[in-house]
N, C-alpha and C. Protein backbone atom coordinates (compact mmCIF):
# COMPACT_ATOMS: atom_id res chain seq x y z
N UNK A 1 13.26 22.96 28.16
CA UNK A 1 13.66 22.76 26.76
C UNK A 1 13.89 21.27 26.51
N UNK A 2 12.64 20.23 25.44
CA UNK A 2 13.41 19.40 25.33
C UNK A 2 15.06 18.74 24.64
N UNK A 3 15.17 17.71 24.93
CA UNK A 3 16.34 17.07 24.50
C UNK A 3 15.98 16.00 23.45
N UNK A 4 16.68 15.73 22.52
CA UNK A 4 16.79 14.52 21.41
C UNK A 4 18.16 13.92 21.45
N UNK A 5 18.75 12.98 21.31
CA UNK A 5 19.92 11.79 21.26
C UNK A 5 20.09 12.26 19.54
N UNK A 6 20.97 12.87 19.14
CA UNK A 6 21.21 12.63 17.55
C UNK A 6 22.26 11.32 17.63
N UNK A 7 21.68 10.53 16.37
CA UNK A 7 22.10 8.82 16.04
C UNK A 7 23.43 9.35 14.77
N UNK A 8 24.34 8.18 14.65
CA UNK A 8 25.21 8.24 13.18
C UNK A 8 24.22 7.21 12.71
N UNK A 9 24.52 7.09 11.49
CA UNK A 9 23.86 6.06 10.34
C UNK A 9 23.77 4.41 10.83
N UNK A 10 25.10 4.54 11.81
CA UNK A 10 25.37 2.86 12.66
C UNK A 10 24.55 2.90 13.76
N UNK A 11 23.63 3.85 14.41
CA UNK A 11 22.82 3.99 15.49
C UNK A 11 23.64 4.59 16.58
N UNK A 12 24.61 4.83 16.67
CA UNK A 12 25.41 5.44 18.00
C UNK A 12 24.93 6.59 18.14
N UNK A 13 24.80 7.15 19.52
CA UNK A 13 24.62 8.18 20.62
C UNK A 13 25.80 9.17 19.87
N UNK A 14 25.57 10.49 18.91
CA UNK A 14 26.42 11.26 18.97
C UNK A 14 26.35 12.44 20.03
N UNK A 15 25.57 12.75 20.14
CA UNK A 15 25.15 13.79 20.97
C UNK A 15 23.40 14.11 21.34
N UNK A 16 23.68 15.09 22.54
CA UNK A 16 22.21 15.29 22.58
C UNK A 16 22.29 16.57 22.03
N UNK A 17 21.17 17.00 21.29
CA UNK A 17 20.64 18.18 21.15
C UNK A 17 19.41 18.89 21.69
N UNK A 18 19.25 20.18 21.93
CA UNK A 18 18.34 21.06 22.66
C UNK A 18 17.35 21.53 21.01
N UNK A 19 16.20 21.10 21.85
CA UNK A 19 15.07 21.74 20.30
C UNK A 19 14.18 22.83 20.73
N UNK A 20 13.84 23.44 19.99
CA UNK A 20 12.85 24.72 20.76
C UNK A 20 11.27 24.30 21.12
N UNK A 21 11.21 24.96 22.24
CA UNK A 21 9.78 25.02 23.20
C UNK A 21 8.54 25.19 21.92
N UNK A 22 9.25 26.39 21.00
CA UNK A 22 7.64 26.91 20.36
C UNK A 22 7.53 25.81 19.29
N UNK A 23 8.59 24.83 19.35
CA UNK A 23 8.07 23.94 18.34
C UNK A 23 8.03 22.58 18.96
N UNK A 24 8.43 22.42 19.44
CA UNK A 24 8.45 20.64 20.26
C UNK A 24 7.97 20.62 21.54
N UNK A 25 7.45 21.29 22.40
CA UNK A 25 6.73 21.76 23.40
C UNK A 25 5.73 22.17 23.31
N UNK A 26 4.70 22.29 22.89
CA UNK A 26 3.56 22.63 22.46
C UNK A 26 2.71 21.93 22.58
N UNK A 27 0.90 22.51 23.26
CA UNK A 27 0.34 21.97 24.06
C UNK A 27 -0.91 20.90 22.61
N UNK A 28 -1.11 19.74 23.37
CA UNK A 28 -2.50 19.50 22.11
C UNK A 28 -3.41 20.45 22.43
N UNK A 29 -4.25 20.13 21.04
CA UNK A 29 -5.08 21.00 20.71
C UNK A 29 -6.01 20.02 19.14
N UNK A 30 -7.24 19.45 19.95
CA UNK A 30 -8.14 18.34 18.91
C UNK A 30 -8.45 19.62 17.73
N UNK A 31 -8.80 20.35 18.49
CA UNK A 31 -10.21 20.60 17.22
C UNK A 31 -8.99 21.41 16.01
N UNK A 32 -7.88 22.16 16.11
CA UNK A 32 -6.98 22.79 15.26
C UNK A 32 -6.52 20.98 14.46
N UNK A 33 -6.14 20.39 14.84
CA UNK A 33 -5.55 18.89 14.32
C UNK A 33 -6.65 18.43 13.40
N UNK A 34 -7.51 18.37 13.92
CA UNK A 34 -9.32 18.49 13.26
C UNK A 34 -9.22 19.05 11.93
N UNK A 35 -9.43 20.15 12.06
CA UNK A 35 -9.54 21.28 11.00
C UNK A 35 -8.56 21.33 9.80
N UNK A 36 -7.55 20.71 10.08
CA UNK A 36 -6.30 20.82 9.29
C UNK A 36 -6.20 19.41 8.42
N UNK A 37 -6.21 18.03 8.85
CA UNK A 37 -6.51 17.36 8.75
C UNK A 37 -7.30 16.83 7.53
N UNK A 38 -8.52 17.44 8.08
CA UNK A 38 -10.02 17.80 6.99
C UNK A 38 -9.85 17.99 6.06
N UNK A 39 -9.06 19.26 5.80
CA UNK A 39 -8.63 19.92 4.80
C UNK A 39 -8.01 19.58 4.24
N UNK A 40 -7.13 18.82 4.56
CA UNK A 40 -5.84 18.09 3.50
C UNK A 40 -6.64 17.17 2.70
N UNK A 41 -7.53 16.18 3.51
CA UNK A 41 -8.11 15.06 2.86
C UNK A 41 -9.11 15.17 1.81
N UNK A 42 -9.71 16.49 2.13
CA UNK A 42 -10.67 17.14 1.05
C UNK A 42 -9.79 17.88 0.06
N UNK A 43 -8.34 18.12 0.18
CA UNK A 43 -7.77 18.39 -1.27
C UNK A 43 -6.99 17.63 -1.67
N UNK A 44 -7.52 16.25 -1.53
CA UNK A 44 -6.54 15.10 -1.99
C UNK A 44 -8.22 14.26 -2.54
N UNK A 45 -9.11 14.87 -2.71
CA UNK A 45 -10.61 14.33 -3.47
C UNK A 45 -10.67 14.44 -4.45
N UNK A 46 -10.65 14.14 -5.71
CA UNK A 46 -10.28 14.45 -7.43
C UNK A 46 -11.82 15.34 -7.82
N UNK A 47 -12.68 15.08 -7.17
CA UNK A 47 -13.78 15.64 -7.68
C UNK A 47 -14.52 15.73 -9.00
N UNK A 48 -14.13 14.09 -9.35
CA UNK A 48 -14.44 14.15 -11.24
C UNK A 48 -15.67 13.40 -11.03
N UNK A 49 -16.33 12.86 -10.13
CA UNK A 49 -17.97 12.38 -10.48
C UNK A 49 -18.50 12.61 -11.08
N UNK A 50 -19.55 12.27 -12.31
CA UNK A 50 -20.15 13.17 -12.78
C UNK A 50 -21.50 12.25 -13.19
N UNK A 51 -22.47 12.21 -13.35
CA UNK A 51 -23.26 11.91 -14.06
C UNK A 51 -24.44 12.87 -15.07
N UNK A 52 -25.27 12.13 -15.56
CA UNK A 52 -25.97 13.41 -17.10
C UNK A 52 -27.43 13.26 -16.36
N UNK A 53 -27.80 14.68 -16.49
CA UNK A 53 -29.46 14.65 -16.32
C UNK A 53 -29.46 14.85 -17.61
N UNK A 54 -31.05 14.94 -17.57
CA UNK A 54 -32.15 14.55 -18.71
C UNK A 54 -31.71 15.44 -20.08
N UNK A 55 -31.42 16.40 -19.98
CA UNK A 55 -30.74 17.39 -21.33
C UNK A 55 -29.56 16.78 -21.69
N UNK A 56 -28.54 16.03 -20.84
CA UNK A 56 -27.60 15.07 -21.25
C UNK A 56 -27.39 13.98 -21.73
N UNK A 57 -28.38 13.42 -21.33
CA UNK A 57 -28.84 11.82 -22.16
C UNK A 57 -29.00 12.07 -23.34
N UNK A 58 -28.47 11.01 -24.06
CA UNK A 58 -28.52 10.99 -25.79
C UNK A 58 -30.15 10.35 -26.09
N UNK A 59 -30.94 10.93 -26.94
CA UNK A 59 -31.75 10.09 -27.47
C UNK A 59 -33.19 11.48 -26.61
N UNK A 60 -34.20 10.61 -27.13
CA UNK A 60 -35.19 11.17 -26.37
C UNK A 60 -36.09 12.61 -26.92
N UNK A 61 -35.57 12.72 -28.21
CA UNK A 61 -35.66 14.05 -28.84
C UNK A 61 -37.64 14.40 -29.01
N UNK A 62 -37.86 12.98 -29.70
CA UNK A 62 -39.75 12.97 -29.85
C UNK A 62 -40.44 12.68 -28.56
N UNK A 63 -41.41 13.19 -28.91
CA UNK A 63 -42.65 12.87 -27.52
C UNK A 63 -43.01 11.28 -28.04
N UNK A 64 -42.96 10.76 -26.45
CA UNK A 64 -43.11 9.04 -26.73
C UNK A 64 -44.81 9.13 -27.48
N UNK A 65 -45.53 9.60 -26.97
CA UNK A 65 -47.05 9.47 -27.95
C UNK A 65 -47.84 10.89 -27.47
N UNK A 66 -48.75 10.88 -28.20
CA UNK A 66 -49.74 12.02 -27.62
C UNK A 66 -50.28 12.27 -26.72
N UNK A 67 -50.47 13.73 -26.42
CA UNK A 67 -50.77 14.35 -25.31
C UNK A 67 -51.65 14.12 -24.26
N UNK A 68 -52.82 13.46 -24.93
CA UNK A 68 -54.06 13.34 -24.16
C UNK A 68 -54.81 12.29 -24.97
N UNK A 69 -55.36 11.10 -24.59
CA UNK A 69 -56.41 10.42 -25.08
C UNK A 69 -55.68 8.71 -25.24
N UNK A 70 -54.73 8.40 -24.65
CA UNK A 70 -54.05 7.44 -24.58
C UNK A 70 -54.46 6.77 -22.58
N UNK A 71 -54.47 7.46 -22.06
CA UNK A 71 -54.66 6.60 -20.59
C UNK A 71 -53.63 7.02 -19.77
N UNK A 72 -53.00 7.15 -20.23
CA UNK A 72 -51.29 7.33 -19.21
C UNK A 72 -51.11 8.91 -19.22
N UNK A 73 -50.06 8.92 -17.94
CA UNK A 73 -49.78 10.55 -18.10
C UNK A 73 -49.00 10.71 -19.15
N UNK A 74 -49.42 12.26 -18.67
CA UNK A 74 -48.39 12.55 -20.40
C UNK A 74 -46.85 13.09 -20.16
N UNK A 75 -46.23 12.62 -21.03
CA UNK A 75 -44.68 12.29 -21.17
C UNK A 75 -44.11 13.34 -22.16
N UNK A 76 -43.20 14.15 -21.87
CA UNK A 76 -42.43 14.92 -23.39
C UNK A 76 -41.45 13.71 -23.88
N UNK A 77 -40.95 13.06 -23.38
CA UNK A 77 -39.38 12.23 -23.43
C UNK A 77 -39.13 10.93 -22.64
N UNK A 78 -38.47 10.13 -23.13
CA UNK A 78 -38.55 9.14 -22.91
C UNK A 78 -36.73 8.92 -21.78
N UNK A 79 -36.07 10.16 -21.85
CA UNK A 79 -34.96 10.61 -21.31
C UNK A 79 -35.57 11.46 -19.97
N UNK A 80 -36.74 10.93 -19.30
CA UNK A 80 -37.32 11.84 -18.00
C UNK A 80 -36.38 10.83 -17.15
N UNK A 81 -36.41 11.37 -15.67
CA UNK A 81 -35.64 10.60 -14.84
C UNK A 81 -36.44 9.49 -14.64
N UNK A 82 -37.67 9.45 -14.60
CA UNK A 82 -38.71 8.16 -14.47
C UNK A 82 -38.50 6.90 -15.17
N UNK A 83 -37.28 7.05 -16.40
CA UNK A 83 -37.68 6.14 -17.28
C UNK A 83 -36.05 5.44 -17.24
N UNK A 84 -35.90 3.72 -17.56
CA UNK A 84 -34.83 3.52 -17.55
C UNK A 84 -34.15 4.37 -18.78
N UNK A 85 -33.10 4.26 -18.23
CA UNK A 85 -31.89 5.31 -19.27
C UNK A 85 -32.03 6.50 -19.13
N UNK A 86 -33.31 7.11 -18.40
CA UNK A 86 -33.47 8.28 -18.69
C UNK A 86 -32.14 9.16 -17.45
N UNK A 87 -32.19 10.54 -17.47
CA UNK A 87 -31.20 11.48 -16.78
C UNK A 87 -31.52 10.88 -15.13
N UNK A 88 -30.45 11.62 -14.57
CA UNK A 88 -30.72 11.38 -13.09
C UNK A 88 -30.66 12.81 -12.54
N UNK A 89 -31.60 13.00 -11.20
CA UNK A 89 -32.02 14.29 -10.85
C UNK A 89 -31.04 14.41 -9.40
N UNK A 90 -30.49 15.51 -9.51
CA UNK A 90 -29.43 16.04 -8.73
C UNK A 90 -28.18 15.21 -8.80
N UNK A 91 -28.09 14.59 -9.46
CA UNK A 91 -27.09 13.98 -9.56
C UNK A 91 -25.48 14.66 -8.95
N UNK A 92 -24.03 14.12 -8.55
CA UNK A 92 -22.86 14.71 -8.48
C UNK A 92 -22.41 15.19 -9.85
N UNK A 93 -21.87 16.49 -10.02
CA UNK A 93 -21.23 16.96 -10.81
C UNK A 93 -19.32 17.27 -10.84
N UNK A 94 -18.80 17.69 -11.44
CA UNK A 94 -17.04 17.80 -11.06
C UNK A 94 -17.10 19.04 -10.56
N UNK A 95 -16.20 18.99 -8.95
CA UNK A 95 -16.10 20.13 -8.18
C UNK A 95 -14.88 20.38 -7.46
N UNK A 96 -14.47 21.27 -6.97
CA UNK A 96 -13.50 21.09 -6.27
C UNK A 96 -13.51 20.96 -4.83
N UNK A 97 -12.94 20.12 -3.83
CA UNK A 97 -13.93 20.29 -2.58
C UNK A 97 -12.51 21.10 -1.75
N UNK A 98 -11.48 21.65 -1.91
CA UNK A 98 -10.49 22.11 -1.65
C UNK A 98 -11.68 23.11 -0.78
N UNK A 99 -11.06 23.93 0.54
CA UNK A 99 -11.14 24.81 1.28
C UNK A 99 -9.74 25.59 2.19
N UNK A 100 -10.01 26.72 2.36
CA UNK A 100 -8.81 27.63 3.01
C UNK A 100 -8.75 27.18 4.66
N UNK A 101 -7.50 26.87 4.83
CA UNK A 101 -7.39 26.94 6.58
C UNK A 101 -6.29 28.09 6.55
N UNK A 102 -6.46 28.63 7.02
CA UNK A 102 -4.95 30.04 7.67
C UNK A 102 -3.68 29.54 8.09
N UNK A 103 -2.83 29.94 7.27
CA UNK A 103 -1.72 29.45 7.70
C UNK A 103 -1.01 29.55 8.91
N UNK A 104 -1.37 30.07 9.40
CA UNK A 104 -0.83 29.98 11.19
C UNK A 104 -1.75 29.19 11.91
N UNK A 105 -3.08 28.69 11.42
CA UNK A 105 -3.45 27.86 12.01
C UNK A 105 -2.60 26.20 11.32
N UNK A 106 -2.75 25.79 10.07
CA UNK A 106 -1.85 24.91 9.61
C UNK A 106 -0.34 24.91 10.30
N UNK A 107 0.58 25.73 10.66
CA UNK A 107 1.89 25.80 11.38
C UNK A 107 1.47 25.45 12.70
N UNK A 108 0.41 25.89 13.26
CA UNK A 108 0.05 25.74 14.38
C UNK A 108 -0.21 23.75 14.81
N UNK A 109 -0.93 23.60 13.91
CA UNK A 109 -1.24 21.99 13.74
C UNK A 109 0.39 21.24 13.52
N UNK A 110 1.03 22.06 12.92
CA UNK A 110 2.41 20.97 12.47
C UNK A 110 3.47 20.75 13.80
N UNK A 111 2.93 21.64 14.37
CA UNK A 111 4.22 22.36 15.76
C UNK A 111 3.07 21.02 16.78
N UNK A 112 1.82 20.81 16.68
CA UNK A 112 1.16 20.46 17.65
C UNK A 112 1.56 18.96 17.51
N UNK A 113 1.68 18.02 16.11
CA UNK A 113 2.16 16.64 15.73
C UNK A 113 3.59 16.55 15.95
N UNK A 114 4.42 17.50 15.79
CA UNK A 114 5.73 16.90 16.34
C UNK A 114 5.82 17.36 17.92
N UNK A 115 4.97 17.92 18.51
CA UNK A 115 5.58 17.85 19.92
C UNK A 115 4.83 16.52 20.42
N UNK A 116 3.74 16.20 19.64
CA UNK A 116 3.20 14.96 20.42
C UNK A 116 4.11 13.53 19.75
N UNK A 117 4.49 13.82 18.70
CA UNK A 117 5.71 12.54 18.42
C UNK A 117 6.58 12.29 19.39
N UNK A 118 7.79 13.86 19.72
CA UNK A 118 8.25 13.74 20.58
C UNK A 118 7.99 13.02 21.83
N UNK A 119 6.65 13.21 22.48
CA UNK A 119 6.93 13.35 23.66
C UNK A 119 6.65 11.78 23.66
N UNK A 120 6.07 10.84 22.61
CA UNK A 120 5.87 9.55 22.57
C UNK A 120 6.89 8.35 22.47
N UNK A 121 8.21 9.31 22.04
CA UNK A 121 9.69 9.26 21.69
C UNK A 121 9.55 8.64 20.42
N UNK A 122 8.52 9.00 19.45
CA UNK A 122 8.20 8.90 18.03
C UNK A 122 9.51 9.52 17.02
N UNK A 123 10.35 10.09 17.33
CA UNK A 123 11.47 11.27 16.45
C UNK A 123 12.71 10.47 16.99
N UNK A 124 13.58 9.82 15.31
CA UNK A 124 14.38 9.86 15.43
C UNK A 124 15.37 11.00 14.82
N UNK A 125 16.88 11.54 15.19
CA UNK A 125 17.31 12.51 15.13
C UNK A 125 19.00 11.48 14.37
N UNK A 126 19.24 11.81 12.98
CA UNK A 126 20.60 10.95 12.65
C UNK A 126 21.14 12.46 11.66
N UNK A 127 22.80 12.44 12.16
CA UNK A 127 22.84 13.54 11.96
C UNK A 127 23.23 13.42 10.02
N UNK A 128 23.22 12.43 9.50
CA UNK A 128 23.13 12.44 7.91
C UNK A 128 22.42 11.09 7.40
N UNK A 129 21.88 11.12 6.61
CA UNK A 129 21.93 9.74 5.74
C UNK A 129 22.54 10.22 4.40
N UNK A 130 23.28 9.02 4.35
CA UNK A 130 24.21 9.04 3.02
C UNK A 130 24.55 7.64 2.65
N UNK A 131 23.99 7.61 1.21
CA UNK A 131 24.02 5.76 0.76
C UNK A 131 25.42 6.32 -0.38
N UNK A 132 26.24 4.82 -0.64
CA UNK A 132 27.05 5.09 -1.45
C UNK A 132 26.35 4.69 -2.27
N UNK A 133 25.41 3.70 -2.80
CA UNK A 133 24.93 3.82 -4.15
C UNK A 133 23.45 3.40 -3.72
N UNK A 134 22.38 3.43 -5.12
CA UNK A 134 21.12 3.46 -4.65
C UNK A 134 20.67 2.10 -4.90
N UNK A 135 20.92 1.10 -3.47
CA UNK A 135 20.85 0.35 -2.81
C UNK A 135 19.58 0.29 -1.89
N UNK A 136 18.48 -0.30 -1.98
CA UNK A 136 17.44 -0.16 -1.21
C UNK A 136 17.93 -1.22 -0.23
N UNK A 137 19.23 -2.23 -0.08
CA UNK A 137 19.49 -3.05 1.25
C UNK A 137 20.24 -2.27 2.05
N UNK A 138 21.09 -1.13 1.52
CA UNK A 138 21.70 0.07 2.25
C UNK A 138 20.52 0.69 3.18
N UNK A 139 19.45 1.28 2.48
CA UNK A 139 18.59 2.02 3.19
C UNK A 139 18.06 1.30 4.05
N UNK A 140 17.68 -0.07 4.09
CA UNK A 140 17.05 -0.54 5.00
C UNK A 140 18.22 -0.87 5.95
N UNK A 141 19.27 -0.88 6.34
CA UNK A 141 20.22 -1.29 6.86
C UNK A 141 19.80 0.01 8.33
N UNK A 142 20.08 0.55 7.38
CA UNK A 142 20.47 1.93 8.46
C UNK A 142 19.15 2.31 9.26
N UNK A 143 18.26 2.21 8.45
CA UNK A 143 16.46 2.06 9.30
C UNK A 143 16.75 1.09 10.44
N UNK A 144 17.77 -0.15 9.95
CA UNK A 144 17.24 -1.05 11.36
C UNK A 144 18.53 -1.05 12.42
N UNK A 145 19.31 0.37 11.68
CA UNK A 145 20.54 0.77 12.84
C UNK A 145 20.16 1.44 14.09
N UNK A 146 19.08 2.57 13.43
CA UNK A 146 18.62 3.22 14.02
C UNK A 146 17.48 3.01 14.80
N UNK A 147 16.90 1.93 14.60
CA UNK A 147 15.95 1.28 15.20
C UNK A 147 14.44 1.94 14.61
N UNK A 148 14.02 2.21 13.33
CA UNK A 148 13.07 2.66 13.35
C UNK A 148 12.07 1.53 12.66
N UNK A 149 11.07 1.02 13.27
CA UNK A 149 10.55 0.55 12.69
C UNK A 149 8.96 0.67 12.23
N UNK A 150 7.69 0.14 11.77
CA UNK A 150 6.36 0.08 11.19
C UNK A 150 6.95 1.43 9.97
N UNK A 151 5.46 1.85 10.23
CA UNK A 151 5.28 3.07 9.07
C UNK A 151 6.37 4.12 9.41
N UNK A 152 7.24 4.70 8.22
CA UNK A 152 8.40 5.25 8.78
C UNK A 152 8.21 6.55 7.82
N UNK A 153 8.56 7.86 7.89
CA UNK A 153 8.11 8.68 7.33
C UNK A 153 9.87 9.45 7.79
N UNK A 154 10.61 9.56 6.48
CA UNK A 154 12.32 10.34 6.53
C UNK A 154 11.81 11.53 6.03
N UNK A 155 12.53 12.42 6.76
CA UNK A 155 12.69 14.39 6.34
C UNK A 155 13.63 14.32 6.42
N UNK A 156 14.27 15.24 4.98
CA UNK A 156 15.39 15.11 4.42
C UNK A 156 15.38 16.56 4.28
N UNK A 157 16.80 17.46 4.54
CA UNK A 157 17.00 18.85 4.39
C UNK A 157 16.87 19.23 3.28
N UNK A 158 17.59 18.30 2.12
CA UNK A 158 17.70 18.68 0.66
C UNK A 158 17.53 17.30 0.16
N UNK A 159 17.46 17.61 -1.03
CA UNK A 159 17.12 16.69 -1.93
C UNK A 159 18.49 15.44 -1.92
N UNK A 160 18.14 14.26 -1.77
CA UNK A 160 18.91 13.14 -1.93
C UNK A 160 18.87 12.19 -2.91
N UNK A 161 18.85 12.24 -4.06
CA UNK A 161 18.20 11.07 -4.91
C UNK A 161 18.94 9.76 -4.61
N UNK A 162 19.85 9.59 -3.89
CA UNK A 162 20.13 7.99 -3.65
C UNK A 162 19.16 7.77 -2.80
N UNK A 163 19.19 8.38 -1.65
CA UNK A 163 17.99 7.82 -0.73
C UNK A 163 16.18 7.81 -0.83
N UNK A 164 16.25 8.74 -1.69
CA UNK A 164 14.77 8.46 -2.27
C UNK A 164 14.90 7.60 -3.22
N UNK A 165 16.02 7.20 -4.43
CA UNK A 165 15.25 5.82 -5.32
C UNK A 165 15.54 4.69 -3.81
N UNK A 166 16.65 4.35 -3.21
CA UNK A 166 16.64 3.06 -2.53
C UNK A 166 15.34 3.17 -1.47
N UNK A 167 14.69 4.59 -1.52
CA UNK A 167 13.76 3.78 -0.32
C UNK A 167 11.93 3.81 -1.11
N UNK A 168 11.87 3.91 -2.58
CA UNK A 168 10.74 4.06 -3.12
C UNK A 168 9.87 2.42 -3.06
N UNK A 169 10.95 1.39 -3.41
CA UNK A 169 10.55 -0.06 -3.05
C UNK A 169 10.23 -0.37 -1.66
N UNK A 170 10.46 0.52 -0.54
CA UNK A 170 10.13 0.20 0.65
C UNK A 170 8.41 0.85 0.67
N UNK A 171 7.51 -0.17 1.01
CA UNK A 171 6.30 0.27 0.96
C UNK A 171 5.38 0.91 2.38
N UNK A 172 6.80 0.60 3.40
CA UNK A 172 6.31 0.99 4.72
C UNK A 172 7.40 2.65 5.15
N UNK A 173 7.84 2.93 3.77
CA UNK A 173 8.17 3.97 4.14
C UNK A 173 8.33 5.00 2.81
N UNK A 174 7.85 6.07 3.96
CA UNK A 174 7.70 7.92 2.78
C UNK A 174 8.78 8.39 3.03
N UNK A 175 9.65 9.09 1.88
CA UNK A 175 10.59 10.01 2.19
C UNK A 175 9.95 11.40 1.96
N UNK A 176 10.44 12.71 2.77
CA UNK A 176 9.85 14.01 2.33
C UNK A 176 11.06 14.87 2.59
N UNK A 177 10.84 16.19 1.94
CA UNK A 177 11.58 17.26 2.47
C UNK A 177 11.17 17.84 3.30
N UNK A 178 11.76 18.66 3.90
CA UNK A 178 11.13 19.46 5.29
C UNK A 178 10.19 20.30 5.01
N UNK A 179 10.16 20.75 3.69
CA UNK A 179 9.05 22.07 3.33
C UNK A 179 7.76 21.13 2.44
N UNK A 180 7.46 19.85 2.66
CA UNK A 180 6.72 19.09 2.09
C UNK A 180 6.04 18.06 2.95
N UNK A 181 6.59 18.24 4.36
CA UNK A 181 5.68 17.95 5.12
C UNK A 181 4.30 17.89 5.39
N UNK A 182 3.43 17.60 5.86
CA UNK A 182 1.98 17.33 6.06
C UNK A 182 1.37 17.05 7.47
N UNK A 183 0.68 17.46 7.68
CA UNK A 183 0.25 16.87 9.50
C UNK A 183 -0.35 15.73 9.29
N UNK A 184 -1.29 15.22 8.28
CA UNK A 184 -1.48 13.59 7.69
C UNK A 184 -0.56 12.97 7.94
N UNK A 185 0.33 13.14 6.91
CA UNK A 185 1.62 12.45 7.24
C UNK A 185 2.13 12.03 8.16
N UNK A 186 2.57 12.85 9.19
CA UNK A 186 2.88 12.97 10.06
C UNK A 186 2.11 12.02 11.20
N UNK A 187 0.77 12.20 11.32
CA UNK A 187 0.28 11.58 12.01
C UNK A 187 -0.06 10.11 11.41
N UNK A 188 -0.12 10.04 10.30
CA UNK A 188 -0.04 8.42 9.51
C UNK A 188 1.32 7.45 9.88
N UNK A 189 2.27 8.42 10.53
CA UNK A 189 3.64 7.62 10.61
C UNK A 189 3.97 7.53 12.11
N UNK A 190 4.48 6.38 11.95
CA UNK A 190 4.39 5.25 13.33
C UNK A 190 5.77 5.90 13.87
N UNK A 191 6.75 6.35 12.91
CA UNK A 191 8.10 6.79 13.48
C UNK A 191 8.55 7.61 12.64
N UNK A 192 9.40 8.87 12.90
CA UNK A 192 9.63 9.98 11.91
C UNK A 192 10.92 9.74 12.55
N UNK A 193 12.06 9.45 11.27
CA UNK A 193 13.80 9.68 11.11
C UNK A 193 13.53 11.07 10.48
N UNK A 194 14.39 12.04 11.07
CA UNK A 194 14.69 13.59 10.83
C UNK A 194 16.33 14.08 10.67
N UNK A 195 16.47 14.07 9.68
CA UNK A 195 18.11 14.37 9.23
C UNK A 195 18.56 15.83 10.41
N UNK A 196 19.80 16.16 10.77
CA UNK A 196 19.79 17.44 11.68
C UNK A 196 19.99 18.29 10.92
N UNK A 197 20.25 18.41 9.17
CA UNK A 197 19.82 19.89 8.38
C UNK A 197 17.95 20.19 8.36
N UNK A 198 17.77 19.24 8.55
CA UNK A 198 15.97 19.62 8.32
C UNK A 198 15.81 19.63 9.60
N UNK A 199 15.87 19.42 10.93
CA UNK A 199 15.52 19.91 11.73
C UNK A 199 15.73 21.42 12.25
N UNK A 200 17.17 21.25 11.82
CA UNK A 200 17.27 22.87 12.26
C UNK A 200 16.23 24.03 11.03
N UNK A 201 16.06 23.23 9.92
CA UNK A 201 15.22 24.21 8.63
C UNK A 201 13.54 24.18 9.45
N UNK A 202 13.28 23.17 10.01
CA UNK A 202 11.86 23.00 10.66
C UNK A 202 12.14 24.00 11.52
N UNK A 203 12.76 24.02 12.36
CA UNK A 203 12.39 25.23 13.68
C UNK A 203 12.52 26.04 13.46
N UNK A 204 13.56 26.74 12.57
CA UNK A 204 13.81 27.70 11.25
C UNK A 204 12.06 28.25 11.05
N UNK A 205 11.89 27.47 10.08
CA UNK A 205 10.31 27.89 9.41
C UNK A 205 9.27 28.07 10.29
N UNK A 206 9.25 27.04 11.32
CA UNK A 206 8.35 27.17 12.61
C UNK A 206 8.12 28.00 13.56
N UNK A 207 9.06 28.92 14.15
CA UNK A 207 9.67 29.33 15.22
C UNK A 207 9.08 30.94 15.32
């Protein structure tokens, strides 16, 4: 069973805590991290491309000249894809590129990024953050109590609005709730601070 050091807000050693096997112990696994991954990034694609074929182009309504007896092939429109201005053929249209992964495979991927944080000693564990006012030199204070530093990604049990406005000006760091997590995320962040109400709600949901 591993162990975590839970920090106070000043960085001190309060205790260790015991986290569960089926969630922080857990073996890699590429191609599930793969798959999940994918998927997020393909529903974070807006899918508004669009361009007009030839029935879409404005203009083009008469035949440029007659049918036969001119030299050239013959043309209905001057809106063919052949012609400048004219439509474009196959062009991208607006789509959605969203696809289904199974949710026990997605839980499966989330259990697989925090045991590999862990074991990198990527997870810090503080058993509250609490700003007296929304102070973004407060929030950074306590980031560099705790020693977390680069890309920093906070899970928060419940909603905090002091600590999300003081840490929105910080550009090297995401705040989330525990049920708003992401394996992107997760793996985009150099160091994950984890409050101990959202950890215990993660193994909770995980488990």
């Amino acid at each position: 069973m591993p162990k975590l050091a839970m920090l106070n807000q000043q960085g001190e050693s309060v205790k260790n805590v015991n986290l569960k096997d089926e969630v922080f112990n857990v073996e890699a696994n590429n191609q599930v991290i793969y798959d999940v991954v994918k998927q997020q990034r393909a529903a974070m694609r807006q899918g508004t491309v669009m361009t007009k074929n030839r029935s879409a182009v404005r203009g083009g309504g008469k035949k440029p000249y007659r049918q036969k007896g001119t030299g050239h092939a013959r043309q209905g429109t001057i809106r063919a894809p052949q012609y400048v201005g004219g439509g474009v053929v196959f062009g991208p249209s607006p789509r959605s590129y969203k696809y289904k992964v199974n949710k026990k495979v997605r839980r499966l991927a989330l259990r697989i990024v925090l045991s590999q944080k862990l074991r990198e000693n990527n997870i810090i564990l503080v058993d509250q953050i609490s700003l007296e006012a929304n102070k973004t030199k407060e929030m950074v204070k306590i980031l560099e109590n705790v020693k977390a530093e680069g890309k920093i990604m906070v899970i928060l049990g419940e909603v905090l609005d002091a600590v999300m406005i003081a840490s929105r000006n910080l550009p090297n760091v995401e705040v989330d709730l525990f049920n708003h997590i992401s394996v992107y995320d997760i793996m985009n962040a150099n160091q994950i601070v984890i409050t101990k109400d959202a950890l215990e709600k993660i193994e909770e949901a995980l488990s």
